[in-house]
C-alpha atoms as a PDB file:
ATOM      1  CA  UNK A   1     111.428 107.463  30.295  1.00  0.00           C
ATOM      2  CA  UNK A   2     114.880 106.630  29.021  1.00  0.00           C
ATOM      3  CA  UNK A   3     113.828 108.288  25.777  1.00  0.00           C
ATOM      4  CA  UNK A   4     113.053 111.124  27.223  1.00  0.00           C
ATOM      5  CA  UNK A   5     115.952 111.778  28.992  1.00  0.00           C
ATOM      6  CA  UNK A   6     117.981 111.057  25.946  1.00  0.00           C
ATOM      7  CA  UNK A   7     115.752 113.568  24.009  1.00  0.00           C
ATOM      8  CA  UNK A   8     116.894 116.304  26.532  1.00  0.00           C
ATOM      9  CA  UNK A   9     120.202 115.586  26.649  1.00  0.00           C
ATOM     10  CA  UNK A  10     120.385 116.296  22.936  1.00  0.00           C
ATOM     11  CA  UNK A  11     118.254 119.195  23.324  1.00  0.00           C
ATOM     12  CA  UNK A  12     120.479 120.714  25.695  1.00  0.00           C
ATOM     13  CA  UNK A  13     123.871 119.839  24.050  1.00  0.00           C
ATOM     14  CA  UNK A  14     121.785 121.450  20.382  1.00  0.00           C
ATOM     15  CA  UNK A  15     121.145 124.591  22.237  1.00  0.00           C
ATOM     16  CA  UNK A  16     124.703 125.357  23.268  1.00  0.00           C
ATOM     17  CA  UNK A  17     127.419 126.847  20.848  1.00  0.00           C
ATOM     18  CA  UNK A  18     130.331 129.575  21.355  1.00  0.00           C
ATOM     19  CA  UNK A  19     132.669 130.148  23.869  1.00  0.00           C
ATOM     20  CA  UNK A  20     132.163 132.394  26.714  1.00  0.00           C
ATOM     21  CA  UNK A  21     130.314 132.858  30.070  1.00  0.00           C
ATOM     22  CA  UNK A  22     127.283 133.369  28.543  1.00  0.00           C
ATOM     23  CA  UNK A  23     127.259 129.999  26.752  1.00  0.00           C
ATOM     24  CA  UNK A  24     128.685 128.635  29.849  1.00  0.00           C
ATOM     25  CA  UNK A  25     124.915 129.895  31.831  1.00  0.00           C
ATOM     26  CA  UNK A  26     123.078 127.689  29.221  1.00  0.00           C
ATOM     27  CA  UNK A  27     125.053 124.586  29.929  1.00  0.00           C
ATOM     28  CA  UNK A  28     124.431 125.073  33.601  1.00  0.00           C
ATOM     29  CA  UNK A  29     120.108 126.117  32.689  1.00  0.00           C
ATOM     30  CA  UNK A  30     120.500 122.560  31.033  1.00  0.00           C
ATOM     31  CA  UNK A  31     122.349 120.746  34.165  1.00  0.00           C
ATOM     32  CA  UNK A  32     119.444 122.822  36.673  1.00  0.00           C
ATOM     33  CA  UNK A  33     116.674 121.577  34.187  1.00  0.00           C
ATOM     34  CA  UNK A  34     118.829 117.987  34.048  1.00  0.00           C
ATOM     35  CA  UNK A  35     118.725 117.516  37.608  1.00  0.00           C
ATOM     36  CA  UNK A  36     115.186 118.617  38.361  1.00  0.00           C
ATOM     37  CA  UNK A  37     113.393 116.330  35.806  1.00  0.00           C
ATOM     38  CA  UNK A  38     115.821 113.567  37.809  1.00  0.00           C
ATOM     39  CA  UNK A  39     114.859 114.410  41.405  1.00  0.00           C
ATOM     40  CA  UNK A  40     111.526 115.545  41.773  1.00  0.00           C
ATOM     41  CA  UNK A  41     111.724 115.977  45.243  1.00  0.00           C
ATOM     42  CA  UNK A  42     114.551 116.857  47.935  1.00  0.00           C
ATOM     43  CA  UNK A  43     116.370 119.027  45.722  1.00  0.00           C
ATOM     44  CA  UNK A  44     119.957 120.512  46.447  1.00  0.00           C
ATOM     45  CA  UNK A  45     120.740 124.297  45.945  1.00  0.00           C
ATOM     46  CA  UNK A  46     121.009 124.199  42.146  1.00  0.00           C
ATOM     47  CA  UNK A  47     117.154 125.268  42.194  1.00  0.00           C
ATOM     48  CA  UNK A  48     118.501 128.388  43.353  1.00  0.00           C
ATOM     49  CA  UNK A  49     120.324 129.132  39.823  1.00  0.00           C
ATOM     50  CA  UNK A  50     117.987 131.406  38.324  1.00  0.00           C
ATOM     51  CA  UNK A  51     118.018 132.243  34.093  1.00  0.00           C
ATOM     52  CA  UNK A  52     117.229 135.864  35.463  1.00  0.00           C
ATOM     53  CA  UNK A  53     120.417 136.424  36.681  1.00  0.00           C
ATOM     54  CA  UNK A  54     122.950 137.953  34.379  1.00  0.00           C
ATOM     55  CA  UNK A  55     126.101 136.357  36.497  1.00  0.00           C
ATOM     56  CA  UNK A  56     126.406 132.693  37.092  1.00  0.00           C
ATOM     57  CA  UNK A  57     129.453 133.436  38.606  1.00  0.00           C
ATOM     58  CA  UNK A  58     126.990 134.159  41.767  1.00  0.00           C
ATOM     59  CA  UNK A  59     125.042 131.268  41.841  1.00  0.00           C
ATOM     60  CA  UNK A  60     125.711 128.423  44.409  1.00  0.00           C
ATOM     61  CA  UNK A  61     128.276 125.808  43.861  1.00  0.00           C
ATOM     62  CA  UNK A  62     129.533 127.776  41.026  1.00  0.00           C
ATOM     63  CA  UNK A  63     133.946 128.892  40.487  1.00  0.00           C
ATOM     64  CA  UNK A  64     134.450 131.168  37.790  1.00  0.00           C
ATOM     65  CA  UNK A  65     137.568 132.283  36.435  1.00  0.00           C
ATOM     66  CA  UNK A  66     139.448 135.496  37.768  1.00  0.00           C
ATOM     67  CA  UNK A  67     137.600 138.293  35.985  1.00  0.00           C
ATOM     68  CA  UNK A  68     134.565 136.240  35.941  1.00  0.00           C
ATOM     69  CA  UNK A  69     135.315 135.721  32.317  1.00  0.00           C
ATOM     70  CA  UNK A  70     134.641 131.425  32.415  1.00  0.00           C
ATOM     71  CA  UNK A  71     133.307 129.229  34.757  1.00  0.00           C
ATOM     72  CA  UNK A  72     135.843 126.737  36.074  1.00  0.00           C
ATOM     73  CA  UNK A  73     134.069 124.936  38.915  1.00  0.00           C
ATOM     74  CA  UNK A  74     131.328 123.132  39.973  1.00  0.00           C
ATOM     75  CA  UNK A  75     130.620 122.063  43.654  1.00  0.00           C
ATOM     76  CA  UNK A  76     127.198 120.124  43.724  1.00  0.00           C
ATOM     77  CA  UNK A  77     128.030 117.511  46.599  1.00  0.00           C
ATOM     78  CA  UNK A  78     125.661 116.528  48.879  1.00  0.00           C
ATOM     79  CA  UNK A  79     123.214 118.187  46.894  1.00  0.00           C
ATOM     80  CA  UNK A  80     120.354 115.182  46.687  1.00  0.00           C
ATOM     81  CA  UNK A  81     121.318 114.356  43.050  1.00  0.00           C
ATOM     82  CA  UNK A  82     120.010 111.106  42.290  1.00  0.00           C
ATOM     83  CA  UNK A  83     120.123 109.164  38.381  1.00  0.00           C
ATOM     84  CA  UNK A  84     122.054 109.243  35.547  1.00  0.00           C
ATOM     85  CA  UNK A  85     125.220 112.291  35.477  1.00  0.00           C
ATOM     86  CA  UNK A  86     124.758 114.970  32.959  1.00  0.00           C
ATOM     87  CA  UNK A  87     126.243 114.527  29.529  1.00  0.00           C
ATOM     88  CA  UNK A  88     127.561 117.688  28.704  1.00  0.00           C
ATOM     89  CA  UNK A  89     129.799 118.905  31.249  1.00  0.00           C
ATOM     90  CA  UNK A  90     132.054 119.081  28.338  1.00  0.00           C
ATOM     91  CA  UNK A  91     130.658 122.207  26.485  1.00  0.00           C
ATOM     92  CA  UNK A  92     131.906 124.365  29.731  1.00  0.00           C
ATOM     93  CA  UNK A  93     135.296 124.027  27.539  1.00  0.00           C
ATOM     94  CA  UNK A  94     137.090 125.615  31.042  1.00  0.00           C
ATOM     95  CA  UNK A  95     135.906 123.752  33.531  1.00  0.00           C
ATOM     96  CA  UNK A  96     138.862 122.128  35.917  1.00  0.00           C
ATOM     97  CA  UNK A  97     137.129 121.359  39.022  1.00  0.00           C
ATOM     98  CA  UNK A  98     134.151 119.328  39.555  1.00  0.00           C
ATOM     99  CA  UNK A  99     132.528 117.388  42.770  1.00  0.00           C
ATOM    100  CA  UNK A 100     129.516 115.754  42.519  1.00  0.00           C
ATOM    101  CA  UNK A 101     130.608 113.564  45.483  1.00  0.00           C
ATOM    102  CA  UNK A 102     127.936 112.428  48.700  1.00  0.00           C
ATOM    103  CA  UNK A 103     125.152 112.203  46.599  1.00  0.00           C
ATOM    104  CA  UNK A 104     123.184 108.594  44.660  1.00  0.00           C
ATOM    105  CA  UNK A 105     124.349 109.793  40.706  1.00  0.00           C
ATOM    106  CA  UNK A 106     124.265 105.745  38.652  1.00  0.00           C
ATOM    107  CA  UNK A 107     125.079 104.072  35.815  1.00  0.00           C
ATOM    108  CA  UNK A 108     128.111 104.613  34.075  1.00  0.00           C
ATOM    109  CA  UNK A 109     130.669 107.639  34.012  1.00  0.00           C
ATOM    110  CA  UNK A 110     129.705 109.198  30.420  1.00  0.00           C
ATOM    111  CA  UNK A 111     131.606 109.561  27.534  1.00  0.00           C
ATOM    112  CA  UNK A 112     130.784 113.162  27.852  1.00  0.00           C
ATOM    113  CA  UNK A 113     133.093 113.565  30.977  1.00  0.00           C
ATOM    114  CA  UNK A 114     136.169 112.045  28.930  1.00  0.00           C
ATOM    115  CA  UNK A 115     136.349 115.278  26.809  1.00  0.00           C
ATOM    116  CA  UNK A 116     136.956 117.434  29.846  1.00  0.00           C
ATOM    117  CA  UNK A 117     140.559 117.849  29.106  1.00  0.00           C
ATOM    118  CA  UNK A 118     141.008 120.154  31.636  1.00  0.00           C
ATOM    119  CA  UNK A 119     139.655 118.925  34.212  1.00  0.00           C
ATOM    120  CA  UNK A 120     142.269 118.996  37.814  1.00  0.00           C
ATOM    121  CA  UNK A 121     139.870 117.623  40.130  1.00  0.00           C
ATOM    122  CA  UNK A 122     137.593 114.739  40.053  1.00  0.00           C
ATOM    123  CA  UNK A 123     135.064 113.466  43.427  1.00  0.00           C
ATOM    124  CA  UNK A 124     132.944 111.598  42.750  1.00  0.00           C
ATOM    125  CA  UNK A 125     132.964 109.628  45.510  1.00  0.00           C
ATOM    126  CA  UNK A 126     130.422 108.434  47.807  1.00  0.00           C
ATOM    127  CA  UNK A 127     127.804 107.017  44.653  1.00  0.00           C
ATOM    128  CA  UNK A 128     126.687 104.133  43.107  1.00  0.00           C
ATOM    129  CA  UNK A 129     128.179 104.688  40.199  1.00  0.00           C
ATOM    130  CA  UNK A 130     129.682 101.333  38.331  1.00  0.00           C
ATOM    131  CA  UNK A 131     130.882 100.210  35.186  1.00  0.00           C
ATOM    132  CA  UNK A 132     134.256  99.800  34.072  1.00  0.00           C
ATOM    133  CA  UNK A 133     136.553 102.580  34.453  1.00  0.00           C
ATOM    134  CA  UNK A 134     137.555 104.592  31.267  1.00  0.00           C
ATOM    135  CA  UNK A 135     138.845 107.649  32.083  1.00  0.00           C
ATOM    136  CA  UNK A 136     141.398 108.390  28.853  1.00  0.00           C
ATOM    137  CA  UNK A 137     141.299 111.986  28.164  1.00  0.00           C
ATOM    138  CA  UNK A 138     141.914 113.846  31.440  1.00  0.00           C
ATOM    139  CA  UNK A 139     145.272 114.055  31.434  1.00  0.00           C
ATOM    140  CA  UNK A 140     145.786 116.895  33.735  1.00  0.00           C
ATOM    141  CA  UNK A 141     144.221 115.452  36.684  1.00  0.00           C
ATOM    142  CA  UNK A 142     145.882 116.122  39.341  1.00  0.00           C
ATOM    143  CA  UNK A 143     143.214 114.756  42.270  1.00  0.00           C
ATOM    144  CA  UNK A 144     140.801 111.712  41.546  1.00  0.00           C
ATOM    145  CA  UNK A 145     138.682 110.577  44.053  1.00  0.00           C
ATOM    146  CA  UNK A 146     136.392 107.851  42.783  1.00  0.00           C
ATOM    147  CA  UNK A 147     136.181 105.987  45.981  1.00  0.00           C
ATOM    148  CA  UNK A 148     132.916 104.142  47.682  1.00  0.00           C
ATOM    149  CA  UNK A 149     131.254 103.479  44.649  1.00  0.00           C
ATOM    150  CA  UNK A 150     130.885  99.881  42.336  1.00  0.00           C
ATOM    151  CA  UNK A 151     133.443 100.784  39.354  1.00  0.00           C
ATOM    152  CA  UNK A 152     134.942  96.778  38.784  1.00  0.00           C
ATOM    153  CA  UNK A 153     137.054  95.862  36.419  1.00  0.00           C
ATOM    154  CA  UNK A 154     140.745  96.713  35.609  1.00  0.00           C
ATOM    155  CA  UNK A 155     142.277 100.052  35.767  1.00  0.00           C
ATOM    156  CA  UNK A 156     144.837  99.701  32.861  1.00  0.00           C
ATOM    157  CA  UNK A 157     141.979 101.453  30.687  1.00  0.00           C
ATOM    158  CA  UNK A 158     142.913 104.545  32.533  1.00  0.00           C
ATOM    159  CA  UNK A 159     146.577 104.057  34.222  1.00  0.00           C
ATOM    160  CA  UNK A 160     149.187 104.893  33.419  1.00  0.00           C
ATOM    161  CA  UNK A 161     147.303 107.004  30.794  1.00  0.00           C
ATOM    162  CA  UNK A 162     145.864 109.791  32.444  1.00  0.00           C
ATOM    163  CA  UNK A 163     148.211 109.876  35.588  1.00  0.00           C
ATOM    164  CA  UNK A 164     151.270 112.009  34.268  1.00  0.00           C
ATOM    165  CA  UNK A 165     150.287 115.189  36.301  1.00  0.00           C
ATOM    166  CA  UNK A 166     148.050 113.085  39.367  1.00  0.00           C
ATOM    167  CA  UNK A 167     148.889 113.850  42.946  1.00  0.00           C
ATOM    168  CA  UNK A 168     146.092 111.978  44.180  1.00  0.00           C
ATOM    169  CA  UNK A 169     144.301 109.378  43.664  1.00  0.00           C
ATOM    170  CA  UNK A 170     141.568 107.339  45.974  1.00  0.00           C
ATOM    171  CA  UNK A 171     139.752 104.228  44.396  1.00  0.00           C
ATOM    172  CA  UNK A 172     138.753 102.388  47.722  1.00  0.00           C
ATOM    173  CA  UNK A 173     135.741 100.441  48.071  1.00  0.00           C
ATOM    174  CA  UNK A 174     135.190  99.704  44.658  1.00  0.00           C
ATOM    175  CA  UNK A 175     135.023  95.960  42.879  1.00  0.00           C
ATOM    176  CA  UNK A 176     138.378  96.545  40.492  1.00  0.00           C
ATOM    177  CA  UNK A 177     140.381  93.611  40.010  1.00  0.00           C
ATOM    178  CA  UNK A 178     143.201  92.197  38.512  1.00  0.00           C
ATOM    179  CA  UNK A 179     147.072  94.052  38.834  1.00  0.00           C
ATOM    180  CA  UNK A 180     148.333  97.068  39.961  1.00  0.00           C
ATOM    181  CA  UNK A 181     151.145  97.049  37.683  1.00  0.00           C
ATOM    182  CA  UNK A 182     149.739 100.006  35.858  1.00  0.00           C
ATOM    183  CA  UNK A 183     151.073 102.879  38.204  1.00  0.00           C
ATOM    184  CA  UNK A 184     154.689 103.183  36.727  1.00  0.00           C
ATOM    185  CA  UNK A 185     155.024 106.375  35.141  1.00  0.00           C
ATOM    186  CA  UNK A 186     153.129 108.100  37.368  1.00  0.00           C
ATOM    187  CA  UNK A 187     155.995 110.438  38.739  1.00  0.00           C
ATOM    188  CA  UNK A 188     154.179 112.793  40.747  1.00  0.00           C
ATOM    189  CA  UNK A 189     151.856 110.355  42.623  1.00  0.00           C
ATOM    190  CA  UNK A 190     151.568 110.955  46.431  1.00  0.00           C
ATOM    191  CA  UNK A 191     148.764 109.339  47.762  1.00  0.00           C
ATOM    192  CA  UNK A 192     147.145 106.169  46.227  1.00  0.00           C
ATOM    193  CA  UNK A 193     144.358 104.436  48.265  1.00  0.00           C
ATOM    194  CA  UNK A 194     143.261 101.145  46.729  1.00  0.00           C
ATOM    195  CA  UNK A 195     142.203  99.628  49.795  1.00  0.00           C
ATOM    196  CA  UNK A 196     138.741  97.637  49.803  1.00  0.00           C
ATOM    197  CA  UNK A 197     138.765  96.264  46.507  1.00  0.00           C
ATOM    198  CA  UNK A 198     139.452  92.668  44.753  1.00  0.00           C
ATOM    199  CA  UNK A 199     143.277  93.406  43.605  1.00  0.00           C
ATOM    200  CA  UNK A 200     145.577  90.147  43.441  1.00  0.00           C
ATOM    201  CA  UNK A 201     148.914  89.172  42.202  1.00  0.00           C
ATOM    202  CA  UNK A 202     151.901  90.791  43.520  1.00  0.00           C
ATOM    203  CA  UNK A 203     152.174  93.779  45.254  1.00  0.00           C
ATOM    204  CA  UNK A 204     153.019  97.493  42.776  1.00  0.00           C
ATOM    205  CA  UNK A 205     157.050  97.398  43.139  1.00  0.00           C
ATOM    206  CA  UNK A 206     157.176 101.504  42.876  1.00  0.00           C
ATOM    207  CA  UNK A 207     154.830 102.315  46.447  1.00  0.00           C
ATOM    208  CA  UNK A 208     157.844 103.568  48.536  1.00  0.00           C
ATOM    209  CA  UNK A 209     157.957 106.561  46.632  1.00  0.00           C
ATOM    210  CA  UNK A 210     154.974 107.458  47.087  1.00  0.00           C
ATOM    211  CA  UNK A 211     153.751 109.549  50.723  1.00  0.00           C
ATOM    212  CA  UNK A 212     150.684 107.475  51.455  1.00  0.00           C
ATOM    213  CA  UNK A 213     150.391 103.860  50.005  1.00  0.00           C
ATOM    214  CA  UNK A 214     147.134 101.841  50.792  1.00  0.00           C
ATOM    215  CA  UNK A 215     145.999  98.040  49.938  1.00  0.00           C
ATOM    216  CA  UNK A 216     144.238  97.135  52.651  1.00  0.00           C
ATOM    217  CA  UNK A 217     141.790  94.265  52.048  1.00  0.00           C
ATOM    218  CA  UNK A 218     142.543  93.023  48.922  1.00  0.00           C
ATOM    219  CA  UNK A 219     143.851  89.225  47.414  1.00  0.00           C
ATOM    220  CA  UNK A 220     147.612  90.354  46.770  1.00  0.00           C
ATOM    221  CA  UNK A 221     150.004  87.127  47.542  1.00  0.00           C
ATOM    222  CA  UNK A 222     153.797  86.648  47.131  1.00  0.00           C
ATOM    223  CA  UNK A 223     156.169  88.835  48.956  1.00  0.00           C
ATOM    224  CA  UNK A 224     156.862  92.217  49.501  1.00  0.00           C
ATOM    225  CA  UNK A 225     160.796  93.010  47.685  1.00  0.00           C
ATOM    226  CA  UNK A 226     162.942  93.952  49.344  1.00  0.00           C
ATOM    227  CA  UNK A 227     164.406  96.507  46.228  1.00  0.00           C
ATOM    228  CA  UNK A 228     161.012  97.977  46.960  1.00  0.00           C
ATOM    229  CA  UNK A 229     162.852 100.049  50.021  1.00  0.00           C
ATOM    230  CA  UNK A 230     165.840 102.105  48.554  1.00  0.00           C
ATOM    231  CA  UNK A 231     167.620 105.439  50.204  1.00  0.00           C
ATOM    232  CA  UNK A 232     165.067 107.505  48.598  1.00  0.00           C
ATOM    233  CA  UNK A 233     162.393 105.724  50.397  1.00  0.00           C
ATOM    234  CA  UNK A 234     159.430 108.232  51.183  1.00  0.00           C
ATOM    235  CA  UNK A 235     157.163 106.305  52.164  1.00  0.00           C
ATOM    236  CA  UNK A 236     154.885 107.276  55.360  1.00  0.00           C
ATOM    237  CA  UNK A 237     151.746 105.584  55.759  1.00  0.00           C
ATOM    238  CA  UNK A 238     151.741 102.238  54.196  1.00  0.00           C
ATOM    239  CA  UNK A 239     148.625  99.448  54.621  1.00  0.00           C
ATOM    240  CA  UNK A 240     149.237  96.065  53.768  1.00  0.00           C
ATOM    241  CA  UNK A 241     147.025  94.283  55.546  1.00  0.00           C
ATOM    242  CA  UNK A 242     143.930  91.887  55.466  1.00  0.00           C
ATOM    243  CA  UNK A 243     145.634  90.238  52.231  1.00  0.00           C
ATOM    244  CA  UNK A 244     146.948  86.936  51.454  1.00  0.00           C
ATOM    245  CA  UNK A 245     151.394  87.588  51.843  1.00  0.00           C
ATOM    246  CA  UNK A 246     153.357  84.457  52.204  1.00  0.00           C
ATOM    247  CA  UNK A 247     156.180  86.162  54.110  1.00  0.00           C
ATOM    248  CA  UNK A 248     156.487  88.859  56.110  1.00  0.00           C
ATOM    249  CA  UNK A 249     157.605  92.544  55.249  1.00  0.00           C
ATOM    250  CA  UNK A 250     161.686  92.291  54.653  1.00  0.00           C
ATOM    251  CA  UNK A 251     163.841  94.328  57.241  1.00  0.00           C
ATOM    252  CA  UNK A 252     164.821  96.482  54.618  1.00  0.00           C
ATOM    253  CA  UNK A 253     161.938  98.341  55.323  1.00  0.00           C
ATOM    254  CA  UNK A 254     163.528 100.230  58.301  1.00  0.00           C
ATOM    255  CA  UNK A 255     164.858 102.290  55.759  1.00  0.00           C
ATOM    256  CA  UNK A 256     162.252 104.190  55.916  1.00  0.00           C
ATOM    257  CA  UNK A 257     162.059 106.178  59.011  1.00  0.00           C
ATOM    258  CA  UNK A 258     159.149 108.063  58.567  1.00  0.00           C
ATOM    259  CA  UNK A 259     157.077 105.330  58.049  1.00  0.00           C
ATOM    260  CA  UNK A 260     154.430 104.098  60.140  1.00  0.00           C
ATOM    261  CA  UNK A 261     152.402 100.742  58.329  1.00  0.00           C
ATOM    262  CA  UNK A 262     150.153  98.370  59.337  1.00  0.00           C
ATOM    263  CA  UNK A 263     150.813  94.489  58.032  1.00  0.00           C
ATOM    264  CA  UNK A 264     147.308  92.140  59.514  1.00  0.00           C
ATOM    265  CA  UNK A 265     146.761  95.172  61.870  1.00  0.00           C
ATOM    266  CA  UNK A 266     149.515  95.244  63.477  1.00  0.00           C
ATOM    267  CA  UNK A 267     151.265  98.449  63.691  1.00  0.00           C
ATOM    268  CA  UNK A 268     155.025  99.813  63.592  1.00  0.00           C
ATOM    269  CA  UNK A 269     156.477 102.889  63.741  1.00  0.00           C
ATOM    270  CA  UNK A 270     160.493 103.467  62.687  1.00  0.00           C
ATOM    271  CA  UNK A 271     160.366 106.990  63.347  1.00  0.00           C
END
C-alpha cells in the first residue's frame, strides 16, 4: 500500500507543469483523487470538486486570487481527512493560506510543504501529526498554528529561521523539548503559546514584548529576570505556571499594567 501511494504521488506531481489556474485545477484533481484513495468512507466536501467545472475558484474550500487568475487558499478543516498530507501543495506556486486543521492527517510534515514560500498561514492543528519540526523555507509566515498534535523535538530547526514576518504562533500540546532561546529576532511576534509541552531551562528573556506569552506546563526552572520587564513592557496575558521556578516573579513586573498572568494558578491583575 505504501507503494502505491508513492506511485500516485509521482503520478500526480508528473502530470502538472505551467503556471496558471488551469494547472492549479490539476493539482487540486490530484489532492481530490489523494484524499479519496486515503478515506474511503466519511468524506469531507472535496468530493464535491468536480473536473467538469471550468472554475475551481467555485469549488468548496477553495480562495483564488482577485480576478480569479490563481488559487491562493485552501480551507479543508474538519473535512474527515485521515493519512499521510499531500505532497505537492507546492506546484500551486501562489498558494498563501492553507488549513487542514480538526481533522486525523499523520506522519511527518513533507518536504513538499517546505517549498511553499509563500505561504502566510499555516493550521494544522488538531492532528496527529509528529516528527521533528522542520519548517525552513516559509519565511513569510505570518500565522502558525501547529498546536495539539505530537511534533517533539527542538524548534531551533525552524526558529529563528522562518519567524522574521510571524505574528502568531501556537505550538501547545506538542512533545518539543529542550530551550526556547530560539525566538530572538522575531520582531513582529505577538502571540506565542508553548504551553503543554516538555520545555526546560530558563525562561525566553524577550516575552514582555510580546501581547500574549504562554508556558504553561512545562519543566522551565531558575528565575524569571527582572531586565525581562522594561518601560516598553507590552506584555498582557502571560502563563507561567505548572513549572518548576525557584523564586517567585520579581516586582518589577508591575511595570506592566496591562498585564494580567497566572504564576501556579494564581492570578493578578495590575491594570
Amino acid at each position: 500500500m505504501v507503494i502505491h501511494y508513492k506511485l500516485f504521488e509521482f503520478a500526480a506531481f508528473a502530470a502538472v507543469s505551467g503556471n496558471s489556474l488551469d494547472t492549479d485545477k490539476e493539482v487540486l484533481l490530484n489532492l481530490k483523487s489523494f484524499l479519496e484513495e486515503q478515506n474511503r468512507v466519511n468524506r469531507g466536501r472535496y468530493t464535491e470538486w468536480n473536473e467538469r467545472s471550468s472554475n475551481p475558484c467555485e469549488w468548496y474550500g477553495i480562495l483564488c486570487s482577485n480576478g480569479e487568475a490563481r488559487i491562493i487558499g485552501i480551507d479543508l478543516s474538519d473535512s474527515n481527512i485521515s493519512g499521510e498530507m499531500f505532497n505537492n501543495f507546492s506546484a500551486l506556486t501562489h498558494l498563501q493560506h492553507l488549513d487542514l486543521s480538526t481533522n486525523t492527517l499523520n506522519g511527518v510534515i513533507l518536504d513538499d510543504l517546505k517549498r511553499c514560500h509563500n505561504l502566510v498561514y499555516l493550521n494544522l492543528s488538531h492532528n496527529i501529526l509528529g516528527g521533528e519540526l522542520m519548517l525552513t523555507g516559509l519565511t513569510d509566515l505570518e500565522k502558525l498554528d501547529l498546536s495539539t498534535n505530537r511534533f517533539h523535538g527542538e524548534v531551533k530547526f525552524s526558529f529563528p529561521a522562518i519567524c522574521h514576518k510571524l505574528v502568531v504562533a501556537n505550538l501547545s500540546m506538542n512533545n518539543f523539548w529542550g530551550s526556547i532561546d530560539y525566538f530572538d529576532g522575531c520582531w513582529n511576534l505577538q502571540y506565542l503559546d508553548l504551553s503543554s509541552n516538555n520545555f526546560s531551562g530558563n525562561i525566553w528573556t524577550g516575552f514582555a514584548t510580546l501581547i500574549e506569552f504562554s508556558v504553561a506546563e512545562n519543566c522551565f526552572t531558575g528565575s524569571v529576570p527582572a531586565s525581562c520587564f522594561m518601560e516598553n513592557c507590552t506584555v498582557q496575558i502571560l502563563d507561567l505556571s505548572e513549572n518548576k521556578f525557584l523564586s517567585e516573579v520579581p516586582g518589577e513586573i508591575s511595570i506592566c499594567k496591562n498585564l494580567c498572568w497566572i504564576l501556579e494558578n494564581r492570578i493578578r491583575n495590575f491594570s
